[in-house]
C-alpha atoms as a PDB file:
ATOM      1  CA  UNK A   1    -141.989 157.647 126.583  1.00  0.00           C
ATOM      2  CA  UNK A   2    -139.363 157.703 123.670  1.00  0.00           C
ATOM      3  CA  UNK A   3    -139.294 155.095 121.154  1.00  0.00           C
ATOM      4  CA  UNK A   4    -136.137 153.413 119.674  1.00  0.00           C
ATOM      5  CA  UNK A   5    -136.603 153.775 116.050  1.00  0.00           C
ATOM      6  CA  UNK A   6    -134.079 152.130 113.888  1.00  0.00           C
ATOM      7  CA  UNK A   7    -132.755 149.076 116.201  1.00  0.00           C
ATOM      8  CA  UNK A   8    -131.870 145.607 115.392  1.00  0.00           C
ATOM      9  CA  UNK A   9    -134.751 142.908 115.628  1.00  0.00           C
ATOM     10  CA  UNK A  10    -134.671 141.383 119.318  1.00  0.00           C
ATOM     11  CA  UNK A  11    -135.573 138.163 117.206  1.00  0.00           C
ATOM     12  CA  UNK A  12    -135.990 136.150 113.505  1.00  0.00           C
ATOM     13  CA  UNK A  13    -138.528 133.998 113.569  1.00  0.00           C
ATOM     14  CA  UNK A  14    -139.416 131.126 111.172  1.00  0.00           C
ATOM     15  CA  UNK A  15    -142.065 129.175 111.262  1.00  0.00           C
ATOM     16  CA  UNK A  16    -143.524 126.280 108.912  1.00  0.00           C
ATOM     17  CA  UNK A  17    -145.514 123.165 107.778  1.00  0.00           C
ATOM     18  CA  UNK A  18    -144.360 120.435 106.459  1.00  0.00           C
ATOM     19  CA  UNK A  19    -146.389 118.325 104.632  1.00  0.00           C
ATOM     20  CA  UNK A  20    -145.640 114.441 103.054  1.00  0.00           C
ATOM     21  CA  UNK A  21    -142.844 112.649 106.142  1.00  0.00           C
ATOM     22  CA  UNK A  22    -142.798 109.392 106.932  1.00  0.00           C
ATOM     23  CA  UNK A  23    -145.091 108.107 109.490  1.00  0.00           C
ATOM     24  CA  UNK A  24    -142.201 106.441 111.285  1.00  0.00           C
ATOM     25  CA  UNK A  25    -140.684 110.011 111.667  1.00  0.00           C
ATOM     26  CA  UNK A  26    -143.834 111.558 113.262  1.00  0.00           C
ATOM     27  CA  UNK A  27    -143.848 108.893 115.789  1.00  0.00           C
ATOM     28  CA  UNK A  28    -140.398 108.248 117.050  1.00  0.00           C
ATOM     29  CA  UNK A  29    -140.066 111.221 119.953  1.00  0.00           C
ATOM     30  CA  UNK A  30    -136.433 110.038 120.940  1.00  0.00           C
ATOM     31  CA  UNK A  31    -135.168 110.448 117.043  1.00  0.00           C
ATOM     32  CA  UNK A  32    -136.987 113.890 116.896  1.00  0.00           C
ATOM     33  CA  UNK A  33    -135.311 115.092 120.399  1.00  0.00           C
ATOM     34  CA  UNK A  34    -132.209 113.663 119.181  1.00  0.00           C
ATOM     35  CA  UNK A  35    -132.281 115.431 115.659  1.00  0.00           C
ATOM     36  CA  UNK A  36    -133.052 118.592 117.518  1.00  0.00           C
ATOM     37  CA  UNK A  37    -130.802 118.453 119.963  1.00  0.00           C
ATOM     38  CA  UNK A  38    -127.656 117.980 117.574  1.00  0.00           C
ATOM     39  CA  UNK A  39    -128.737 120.435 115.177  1.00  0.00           C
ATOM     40  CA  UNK A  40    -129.046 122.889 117.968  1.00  0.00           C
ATOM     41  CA  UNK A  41    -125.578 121.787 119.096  1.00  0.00           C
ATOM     42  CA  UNK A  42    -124.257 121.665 115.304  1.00  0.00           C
ATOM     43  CA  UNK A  43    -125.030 125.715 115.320  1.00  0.00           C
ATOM     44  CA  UNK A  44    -123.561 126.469 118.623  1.00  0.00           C
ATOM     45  CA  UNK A  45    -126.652 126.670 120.981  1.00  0.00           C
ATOM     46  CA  UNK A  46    -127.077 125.685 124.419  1.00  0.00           C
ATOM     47  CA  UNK A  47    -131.191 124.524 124.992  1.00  0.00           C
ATOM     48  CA  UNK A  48    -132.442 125.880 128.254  1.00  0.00           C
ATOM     49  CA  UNK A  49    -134.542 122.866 128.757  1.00  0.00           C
ATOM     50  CA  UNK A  50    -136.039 119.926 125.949  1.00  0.00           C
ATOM     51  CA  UNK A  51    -139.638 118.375 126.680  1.00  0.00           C
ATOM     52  CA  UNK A  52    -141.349 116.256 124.807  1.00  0.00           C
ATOM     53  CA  UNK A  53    -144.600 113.788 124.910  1.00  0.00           C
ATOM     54  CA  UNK A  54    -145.431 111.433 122.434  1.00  0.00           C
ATOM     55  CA  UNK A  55    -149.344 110.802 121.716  1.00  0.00           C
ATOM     56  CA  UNK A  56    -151.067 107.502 120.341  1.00  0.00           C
ATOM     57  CA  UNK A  57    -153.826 106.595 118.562  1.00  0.00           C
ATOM     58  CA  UNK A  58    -154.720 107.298 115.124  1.00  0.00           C
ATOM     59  CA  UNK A  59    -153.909 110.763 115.279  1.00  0.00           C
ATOM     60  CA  UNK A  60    -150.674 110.518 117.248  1.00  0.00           C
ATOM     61  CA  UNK A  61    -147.520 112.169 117.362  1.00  0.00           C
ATOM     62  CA  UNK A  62    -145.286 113.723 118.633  1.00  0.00           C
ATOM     63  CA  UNK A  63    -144.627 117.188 120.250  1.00  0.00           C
ATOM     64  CA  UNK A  64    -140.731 119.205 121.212  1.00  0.00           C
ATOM     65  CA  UNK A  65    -140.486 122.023 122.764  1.00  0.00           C
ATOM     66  CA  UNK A  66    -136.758 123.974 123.460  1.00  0.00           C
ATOM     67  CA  UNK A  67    -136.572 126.348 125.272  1.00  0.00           C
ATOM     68  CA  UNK A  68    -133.723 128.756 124.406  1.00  0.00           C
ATOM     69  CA  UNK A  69    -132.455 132.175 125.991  1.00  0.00           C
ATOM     70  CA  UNK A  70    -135.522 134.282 124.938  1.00  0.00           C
ATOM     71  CA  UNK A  71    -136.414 131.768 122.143  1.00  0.00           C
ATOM     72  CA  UNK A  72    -137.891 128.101 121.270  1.00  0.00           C
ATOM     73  CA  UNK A  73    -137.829 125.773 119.041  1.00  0.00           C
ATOM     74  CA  UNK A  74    -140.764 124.055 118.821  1.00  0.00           C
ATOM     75  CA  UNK A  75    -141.965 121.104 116.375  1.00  0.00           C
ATOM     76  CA  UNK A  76    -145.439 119.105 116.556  1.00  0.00           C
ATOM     77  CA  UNK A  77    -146.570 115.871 114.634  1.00  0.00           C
ATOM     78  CA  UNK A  78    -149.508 114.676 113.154  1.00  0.00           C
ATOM     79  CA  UNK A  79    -148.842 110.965 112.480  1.00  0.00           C
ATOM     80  CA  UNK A  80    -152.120 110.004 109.870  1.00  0.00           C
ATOM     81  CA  UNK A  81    -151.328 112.993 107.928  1.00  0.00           C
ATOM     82  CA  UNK A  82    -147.527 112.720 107.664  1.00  0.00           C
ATOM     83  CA  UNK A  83    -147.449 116.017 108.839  1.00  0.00           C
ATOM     84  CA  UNK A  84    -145.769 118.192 111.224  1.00  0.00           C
ATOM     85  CA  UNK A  85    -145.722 122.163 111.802  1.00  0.00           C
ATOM     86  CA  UNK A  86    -142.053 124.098 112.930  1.00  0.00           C
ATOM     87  CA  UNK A  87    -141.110 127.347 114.516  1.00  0.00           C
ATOM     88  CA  UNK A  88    -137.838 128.739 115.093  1.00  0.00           C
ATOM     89  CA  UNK A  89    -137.307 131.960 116.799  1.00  0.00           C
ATOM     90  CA  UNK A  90    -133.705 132.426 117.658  1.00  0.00           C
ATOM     91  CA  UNK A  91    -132.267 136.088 119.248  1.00  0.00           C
ATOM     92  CA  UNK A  92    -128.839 137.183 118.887  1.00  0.00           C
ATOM     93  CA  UNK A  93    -126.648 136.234 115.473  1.00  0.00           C
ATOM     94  CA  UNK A  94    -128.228 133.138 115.023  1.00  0.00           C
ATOM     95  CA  UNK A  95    -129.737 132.121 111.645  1.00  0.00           C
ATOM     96  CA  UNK A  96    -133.101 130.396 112.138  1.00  0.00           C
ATOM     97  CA  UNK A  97    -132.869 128.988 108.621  1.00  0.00           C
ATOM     98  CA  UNK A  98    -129.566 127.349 109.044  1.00  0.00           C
ATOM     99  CA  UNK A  99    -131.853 125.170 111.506  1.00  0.00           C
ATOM    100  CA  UNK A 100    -134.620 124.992 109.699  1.00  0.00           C
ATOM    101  CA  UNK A 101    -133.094 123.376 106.774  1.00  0.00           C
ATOM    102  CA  UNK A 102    -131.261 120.944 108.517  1.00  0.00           C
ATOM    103  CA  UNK A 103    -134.413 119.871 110.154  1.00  0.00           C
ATOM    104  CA  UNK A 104    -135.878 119.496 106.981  1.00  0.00           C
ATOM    105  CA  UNK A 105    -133.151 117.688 105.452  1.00  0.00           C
ATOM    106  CA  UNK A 106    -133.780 115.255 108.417  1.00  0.00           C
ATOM    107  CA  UNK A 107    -137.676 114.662 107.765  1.00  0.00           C
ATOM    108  CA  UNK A 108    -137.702 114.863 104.320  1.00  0.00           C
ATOM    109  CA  UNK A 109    -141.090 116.497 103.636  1.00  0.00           C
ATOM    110  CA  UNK A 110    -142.355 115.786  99.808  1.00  0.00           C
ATOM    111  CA  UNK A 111    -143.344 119.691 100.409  1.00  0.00           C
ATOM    112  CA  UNK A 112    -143.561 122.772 103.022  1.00  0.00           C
ATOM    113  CA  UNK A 113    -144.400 125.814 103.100  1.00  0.00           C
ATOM    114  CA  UNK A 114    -142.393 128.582 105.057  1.00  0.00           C
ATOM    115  CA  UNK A 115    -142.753 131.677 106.327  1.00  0.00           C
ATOM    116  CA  UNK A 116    -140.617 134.384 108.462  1.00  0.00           C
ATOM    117  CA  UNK A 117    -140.852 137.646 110.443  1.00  0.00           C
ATOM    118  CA  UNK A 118    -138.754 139.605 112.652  1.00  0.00           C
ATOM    119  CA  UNK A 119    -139.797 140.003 116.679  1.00  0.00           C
ATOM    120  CA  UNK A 120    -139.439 143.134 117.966  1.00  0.00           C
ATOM    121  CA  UNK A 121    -138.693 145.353 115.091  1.00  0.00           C
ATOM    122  CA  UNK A 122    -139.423 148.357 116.056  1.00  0.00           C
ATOM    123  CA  UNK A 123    -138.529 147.618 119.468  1.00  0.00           C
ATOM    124  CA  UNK A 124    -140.203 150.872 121.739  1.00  0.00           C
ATOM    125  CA  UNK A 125    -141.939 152.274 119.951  1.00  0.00           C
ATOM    126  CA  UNK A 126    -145.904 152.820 120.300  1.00  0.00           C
ATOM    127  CA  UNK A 127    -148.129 152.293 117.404  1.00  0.00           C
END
């Protein structure tokens, strides 16, 4: 089996937590669907499907997932610790951090931390 040593990523990945939004945020599943949905559309992609479930309690929240031509976007809240966790994988000529950022710039964490990686770097070869 030969590999295919030197080709383009099949996918950039970002992924993140956000720490220090607003409760009010975290809960409200329409706003976060809504956000997602136009920032999606603001960068010229078409979801495959949204869902989304909203949990109670004290440690409710809220959870997206998109599902995107052989990506996601997915997002998950913790309510009581103003918290919420991101990944964007995107294929194609997309820029995951075009999305991430406006994301942020819609929850306004007080801090995150980010991190990224290619999918399918060195895609087949064996290792």
């Amino acid at each position: 089996m030969s590999g295919v040593s030197g080709s383009s990523p099949v996918g950039k990945h970002i992924y993140a937590n956000l720490y220090g939004i607003d409760r009010e945020l975290l809960f409200n599943e329409a706003s976060l669907v809504r956000a997602i949905e136009n920032t999606l559309r603001d960068e010229g992609i078409e979801p495959v499907e949204i869902k989304s479930w909203s949990f109670g309690g004290r440690k409710g929240g809220v959870s997206v997932i998109v599902l995107l031509e052989g990506a996601h976007l997915v997002i998950h809240t913790w309510a009581e610790y103003r918290y919420a966790t991101l990944d964007v994988l995107v294929t194609g000529d997309y820029d995951p951090e075009k999305i991430f950022k406006k994301i942020v710039e819609i929850l306004k964490p007080q801090s995150y931390r980010v991190g990224f990686t290619y999918r399918g770097e060195f895609l087949g070869e064996r290792r």
